[in-house]
C-alpha atoms as a PDB file:
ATOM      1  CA  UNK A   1     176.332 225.808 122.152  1.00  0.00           C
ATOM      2  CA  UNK A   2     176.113 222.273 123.333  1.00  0.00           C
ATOM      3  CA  UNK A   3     175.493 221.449 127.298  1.00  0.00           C
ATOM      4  CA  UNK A   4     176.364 225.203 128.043  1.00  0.00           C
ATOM      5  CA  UNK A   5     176.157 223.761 131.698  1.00  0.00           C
ATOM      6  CA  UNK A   6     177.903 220.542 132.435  1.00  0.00           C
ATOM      7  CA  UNK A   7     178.853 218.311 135.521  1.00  0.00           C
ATOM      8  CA  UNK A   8     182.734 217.605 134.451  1.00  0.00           C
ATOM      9  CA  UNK A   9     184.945 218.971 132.275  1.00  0.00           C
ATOM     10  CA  UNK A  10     188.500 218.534 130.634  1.00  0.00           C
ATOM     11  CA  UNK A  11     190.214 220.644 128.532  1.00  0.00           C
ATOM     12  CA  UNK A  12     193.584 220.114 126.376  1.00  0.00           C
ATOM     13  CA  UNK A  13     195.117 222.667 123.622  1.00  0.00           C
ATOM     14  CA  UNK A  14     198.203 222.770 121.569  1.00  0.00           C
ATOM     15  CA  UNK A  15     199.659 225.687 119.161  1.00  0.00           C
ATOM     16  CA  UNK A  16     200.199 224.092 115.436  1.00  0.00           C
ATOM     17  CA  UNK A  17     202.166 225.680 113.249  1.00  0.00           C
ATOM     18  CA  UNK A  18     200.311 225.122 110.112  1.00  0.00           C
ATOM     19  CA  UNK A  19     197.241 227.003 108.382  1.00  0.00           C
ATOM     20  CA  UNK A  20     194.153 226.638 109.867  1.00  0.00           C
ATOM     21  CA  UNK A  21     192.120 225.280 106.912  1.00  0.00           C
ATOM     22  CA  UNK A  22     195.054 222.238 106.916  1.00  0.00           C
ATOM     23  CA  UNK A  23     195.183 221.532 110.919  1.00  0.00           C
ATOM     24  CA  UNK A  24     190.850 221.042 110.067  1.00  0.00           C
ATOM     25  CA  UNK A  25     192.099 218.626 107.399  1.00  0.00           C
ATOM     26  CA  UNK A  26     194.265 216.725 109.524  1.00  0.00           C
ATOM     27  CA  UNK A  27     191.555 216.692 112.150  1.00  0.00           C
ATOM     28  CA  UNK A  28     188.775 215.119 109.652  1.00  0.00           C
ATOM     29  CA  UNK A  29     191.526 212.579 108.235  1.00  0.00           C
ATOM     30  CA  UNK A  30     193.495 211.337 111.400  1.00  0.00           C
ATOM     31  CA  UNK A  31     193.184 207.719 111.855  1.00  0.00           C
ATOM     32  CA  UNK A  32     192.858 205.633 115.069  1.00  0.00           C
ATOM     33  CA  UNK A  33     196.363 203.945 114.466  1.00  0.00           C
ATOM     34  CA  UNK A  34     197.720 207.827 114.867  1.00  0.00           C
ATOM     35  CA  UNK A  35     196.878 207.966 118.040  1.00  0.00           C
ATOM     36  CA  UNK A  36     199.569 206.194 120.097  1.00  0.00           C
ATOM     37  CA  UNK A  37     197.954 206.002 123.383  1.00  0.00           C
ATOM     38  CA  UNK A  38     194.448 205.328 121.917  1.00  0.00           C
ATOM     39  CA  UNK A  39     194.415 201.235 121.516  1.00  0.00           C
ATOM     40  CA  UNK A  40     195.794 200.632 124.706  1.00  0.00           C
ATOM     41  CA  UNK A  41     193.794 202.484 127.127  1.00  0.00           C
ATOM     42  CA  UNK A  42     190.717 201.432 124.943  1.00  0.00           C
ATOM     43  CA  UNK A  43     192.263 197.641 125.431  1.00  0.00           C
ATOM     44  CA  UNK A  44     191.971 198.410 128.852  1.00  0.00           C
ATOM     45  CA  UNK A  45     188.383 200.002 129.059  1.00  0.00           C
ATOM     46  CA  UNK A  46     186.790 197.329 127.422  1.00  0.00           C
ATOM     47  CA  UNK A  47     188.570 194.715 130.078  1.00  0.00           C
ATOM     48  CA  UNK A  48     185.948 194.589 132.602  1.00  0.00           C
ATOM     49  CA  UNK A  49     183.516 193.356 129.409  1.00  0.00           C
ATOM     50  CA  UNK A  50     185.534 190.741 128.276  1.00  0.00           C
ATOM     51  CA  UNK A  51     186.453 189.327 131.748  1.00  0.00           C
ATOM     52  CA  UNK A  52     182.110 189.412 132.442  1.00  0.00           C
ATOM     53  CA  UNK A  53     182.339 187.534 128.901  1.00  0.00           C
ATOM     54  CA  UNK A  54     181.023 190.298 127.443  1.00  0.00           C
ATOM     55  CA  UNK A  55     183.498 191.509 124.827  1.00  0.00           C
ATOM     56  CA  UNK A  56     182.730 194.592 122.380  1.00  0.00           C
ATOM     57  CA  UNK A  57     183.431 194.195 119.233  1.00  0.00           C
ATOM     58  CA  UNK A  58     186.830 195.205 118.748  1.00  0.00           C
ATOM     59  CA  UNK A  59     187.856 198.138 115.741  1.00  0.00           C
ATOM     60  CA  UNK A  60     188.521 195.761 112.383  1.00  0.00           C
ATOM     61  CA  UNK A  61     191.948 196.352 110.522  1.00  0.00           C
ATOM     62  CA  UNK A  62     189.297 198.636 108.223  1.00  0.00           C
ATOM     63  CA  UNK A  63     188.270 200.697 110.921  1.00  0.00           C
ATOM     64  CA  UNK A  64     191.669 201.097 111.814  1.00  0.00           C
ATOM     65  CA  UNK A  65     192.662 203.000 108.475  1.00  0.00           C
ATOM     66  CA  UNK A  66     189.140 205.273 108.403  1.00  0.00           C
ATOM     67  CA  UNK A  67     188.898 208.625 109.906  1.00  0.00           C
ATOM     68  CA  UNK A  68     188.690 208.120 113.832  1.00  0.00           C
ATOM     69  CA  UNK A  69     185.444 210.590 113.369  1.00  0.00           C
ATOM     70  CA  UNK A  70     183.759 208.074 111.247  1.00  0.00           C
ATOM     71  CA  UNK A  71     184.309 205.746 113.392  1.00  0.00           C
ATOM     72  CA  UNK A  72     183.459 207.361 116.773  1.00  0.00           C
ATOM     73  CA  UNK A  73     179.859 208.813 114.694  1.00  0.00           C
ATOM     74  CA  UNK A  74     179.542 204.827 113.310  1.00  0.00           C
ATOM     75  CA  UNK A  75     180.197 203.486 116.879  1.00  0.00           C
ATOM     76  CA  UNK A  76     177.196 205.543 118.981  1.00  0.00           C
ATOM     77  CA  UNK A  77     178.662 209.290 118.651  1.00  0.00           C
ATOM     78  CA  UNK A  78     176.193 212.086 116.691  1.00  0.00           C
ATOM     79  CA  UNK A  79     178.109 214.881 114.606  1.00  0.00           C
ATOM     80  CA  UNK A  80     176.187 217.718 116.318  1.00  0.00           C
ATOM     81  CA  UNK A  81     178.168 220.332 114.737  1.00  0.00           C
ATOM     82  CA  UNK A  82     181.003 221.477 112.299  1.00  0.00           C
ATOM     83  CA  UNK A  83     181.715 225.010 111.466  1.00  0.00           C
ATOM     84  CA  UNK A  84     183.612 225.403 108.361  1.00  0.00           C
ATOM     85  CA  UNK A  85     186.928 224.297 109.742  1.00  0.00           C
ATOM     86  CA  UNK A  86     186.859 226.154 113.018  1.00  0.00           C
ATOM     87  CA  UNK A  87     184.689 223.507 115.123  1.00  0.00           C
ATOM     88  CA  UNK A  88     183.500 220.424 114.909  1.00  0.00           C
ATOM     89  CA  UNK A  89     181.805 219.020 118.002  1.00  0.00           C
ATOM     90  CA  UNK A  90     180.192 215.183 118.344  1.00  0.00           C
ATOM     91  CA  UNK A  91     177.991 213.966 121.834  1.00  0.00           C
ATOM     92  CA  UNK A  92     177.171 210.898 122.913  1.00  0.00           C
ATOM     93  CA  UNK A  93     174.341 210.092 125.573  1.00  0.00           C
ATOM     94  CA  UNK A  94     175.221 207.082 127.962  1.00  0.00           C
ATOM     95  CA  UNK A  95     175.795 204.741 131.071  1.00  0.00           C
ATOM     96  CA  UNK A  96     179.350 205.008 130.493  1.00  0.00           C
ATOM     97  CA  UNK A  97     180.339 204.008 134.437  1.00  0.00           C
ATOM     98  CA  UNK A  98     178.725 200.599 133.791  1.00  0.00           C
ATOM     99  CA  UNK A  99     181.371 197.962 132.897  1.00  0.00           C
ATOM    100  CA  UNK A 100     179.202 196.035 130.846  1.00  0.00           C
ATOM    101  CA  UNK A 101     175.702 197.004 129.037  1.00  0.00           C
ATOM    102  CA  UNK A 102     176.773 200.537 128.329  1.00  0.00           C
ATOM    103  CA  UNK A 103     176.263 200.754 124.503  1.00  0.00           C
ATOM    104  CA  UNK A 104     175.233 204.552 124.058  1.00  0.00           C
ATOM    105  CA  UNK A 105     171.684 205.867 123.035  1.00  0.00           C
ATOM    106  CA  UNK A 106     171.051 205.866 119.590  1.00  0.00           C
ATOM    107  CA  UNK A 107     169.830 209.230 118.812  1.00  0.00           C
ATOM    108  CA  UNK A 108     168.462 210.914 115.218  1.00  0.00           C
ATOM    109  CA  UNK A 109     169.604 214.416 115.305  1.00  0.00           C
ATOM    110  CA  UNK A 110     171.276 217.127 117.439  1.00  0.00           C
ATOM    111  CA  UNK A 111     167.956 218.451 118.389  1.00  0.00           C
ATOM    112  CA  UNK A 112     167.252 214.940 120.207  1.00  0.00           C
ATOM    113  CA  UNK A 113     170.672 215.244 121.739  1.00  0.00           C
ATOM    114  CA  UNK A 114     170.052 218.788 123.392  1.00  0.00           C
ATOM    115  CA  UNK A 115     166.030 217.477 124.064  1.00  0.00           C
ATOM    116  CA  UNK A 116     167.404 213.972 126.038  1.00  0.00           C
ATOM    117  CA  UNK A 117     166.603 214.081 129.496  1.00  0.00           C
ATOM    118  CA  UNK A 118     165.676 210.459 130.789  1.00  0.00           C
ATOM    119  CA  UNK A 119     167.283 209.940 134.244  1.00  0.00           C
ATOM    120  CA  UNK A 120     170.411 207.667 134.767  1.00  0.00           C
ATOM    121  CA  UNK A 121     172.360 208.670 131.947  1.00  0.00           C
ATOM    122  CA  UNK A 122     175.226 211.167 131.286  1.00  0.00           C
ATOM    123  CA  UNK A 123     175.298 213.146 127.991  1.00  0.00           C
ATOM    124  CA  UNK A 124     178.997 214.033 126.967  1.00  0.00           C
ATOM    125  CA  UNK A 125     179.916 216.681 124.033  1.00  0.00           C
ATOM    126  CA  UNK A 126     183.892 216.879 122.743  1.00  0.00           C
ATOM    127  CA  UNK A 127     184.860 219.521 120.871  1.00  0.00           C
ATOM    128  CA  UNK A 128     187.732 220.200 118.578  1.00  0.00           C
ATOM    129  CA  UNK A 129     187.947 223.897 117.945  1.00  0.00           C
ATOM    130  CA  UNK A 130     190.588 226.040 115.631  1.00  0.00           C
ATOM    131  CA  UNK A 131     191.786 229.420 115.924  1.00  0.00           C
ATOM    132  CA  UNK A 132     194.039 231.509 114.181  1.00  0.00           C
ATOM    133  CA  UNK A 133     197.434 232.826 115.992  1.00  0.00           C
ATOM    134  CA  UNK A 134     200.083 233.759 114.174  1.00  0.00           C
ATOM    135  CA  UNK A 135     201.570 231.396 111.441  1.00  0.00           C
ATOM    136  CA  UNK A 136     199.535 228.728 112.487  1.00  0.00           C
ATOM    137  CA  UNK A 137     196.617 227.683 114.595  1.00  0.00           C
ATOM    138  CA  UNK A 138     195.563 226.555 118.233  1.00  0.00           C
ATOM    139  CA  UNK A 139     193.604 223.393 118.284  1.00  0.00           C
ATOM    140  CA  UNK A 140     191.630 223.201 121.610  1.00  0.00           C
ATOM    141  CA  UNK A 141     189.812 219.987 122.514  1.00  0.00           C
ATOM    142  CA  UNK A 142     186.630 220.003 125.615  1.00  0.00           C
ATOM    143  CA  UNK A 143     184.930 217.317 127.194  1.00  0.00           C
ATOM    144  CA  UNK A 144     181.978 218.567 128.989  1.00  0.00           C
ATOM    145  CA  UNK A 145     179.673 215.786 130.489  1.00  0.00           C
ATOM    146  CA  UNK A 146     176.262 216.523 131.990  1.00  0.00           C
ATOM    147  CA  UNK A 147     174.782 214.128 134.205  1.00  0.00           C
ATOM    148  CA  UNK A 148     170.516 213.701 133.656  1.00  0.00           C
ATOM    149  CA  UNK A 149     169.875 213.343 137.484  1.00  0.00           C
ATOM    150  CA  UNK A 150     171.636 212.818 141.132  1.00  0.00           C
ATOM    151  CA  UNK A 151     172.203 209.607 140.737  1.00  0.00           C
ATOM    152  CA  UNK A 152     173.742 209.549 137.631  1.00  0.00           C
ATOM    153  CA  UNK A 153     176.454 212.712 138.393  1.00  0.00           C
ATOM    154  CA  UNK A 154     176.797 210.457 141.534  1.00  0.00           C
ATOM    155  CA  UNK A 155     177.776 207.021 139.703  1.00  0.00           C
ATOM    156  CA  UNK A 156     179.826 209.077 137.040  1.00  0.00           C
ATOM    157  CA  UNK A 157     181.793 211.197 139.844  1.00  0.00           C
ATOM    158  CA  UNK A 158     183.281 207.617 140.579  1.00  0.00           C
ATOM    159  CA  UNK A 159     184.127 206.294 137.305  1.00  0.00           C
ATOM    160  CA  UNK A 160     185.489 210.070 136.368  1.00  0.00           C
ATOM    161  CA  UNK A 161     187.652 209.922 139.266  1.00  0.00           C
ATOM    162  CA  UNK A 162     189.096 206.451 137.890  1.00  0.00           C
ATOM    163  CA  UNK A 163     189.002 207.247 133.638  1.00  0.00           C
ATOM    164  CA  UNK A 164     190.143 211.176 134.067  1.00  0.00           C
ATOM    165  CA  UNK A 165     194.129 210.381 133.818  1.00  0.00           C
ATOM    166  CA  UNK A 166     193.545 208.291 130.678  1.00  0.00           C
ATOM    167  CA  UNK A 167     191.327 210.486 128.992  1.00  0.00           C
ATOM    168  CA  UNK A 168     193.647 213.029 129.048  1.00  0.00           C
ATOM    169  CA  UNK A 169     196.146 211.333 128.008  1.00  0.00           C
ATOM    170  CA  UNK A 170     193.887 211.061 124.690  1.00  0.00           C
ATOM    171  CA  UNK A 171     192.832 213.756 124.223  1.00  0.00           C
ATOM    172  CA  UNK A 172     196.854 214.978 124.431  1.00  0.00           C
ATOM    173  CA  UNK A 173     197.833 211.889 122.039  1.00  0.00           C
ATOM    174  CA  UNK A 174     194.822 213.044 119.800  1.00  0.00           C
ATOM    175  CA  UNK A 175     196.310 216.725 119.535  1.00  0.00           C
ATOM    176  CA  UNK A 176     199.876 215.312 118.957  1.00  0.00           C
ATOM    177  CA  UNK A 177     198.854 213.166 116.594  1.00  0.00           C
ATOM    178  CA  UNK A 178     197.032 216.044 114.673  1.00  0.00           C
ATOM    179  CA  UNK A 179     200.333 217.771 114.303  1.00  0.00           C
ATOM    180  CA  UNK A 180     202.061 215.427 112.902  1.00  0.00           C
ATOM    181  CA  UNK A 181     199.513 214.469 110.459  1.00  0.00           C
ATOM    182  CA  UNK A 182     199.032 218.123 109.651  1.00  0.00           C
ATOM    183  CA  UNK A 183     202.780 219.089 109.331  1.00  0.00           C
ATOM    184  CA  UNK A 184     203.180 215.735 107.081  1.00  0.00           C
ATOM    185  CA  UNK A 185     200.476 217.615 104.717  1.00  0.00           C
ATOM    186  CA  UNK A 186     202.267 220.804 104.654  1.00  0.00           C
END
């Protein structure tokens, strides 16, 4: 399991009344655009950059149209896990309180991810995860976010306090958006 202890959590879950194996499918296929609250509260995250004149490079019409997953894992994001179409989970290691400068830590393999320790950094694992109930399945998205020392947990306590209501509103527009994409499929 990955950060089986963690600082800050969220979790989100929503019945779908398709197969299993097909919600997974929708999962690994969704796009950004399919995810109605996604460009806006990302519009506004990356606001304190460009008014430092410090703008991110924004998602291209390309990245747009390719699997959000791709483009999370191509953006700073490691696939640490994904278990035949019950689980997949991704983590990311960074400064993610900091308006500007916070491009996350490049790491190799899961391993490195589970192993990173260096203090003043937060290491965050989201999970989608699929189980069977009745006709269909329950898709159940966690955050869990593990802060490296005091200081850190301390600086991310703050910015948690500010992001939370947004990121759950993701992580809700995420699961309704993989129920419409798997119910189109069906």
């Amino acid at each position: 399991m990955f950060l089986p202890s963690w600082d800050f959590s969220e979790v989100h879950s929503r019945y779908i009344p398709v197969p299993r194996r097909k919600v997974f499918v929708a999962i690994r296929s969704l796009t950004a655009r399919e995810i109605r609250l996604l460009p806006p509260l990302l519009w506004l995250r990356r606001l304190p950059a460009r008014l430092a004149g410090r703008p991110r490079p924004t998602a291209s019409k390309k990245d747009r149209e390719r699997p959000i997953l791709d483009v999370v894992e191509h953006g700073g994001f490691l696939l640490l896990d994904a278990d035949e179409e019950r689980e997949i989970v991704a983590g990311v290691v960074g400064k993610f309180w900091r308006p500007v400068q916070n491009d996350p830590v490049r790491l190799p393999s899961a391993s490195a991810f589970l192993a990173f320790d260096e203090p003043g950094y937060a290491k965050a694992a989201v999970n989608f995860r699929l189980e069977d109930e009745g006709e269909g399945c329950r898709v159940t998205t966690e955050t869990r976010i593990l802060a490296t020392d005091a200081a850190a947990r301390t600086k991310f306590a703050r910015y948690w306090r500010l992001i939370r209501p947004g990121s759950g509103l993701i992580r809700r527009s995420w699961l309704r958006a993989i129920a419409r994409r798997a119910r189109r499929r069906t």
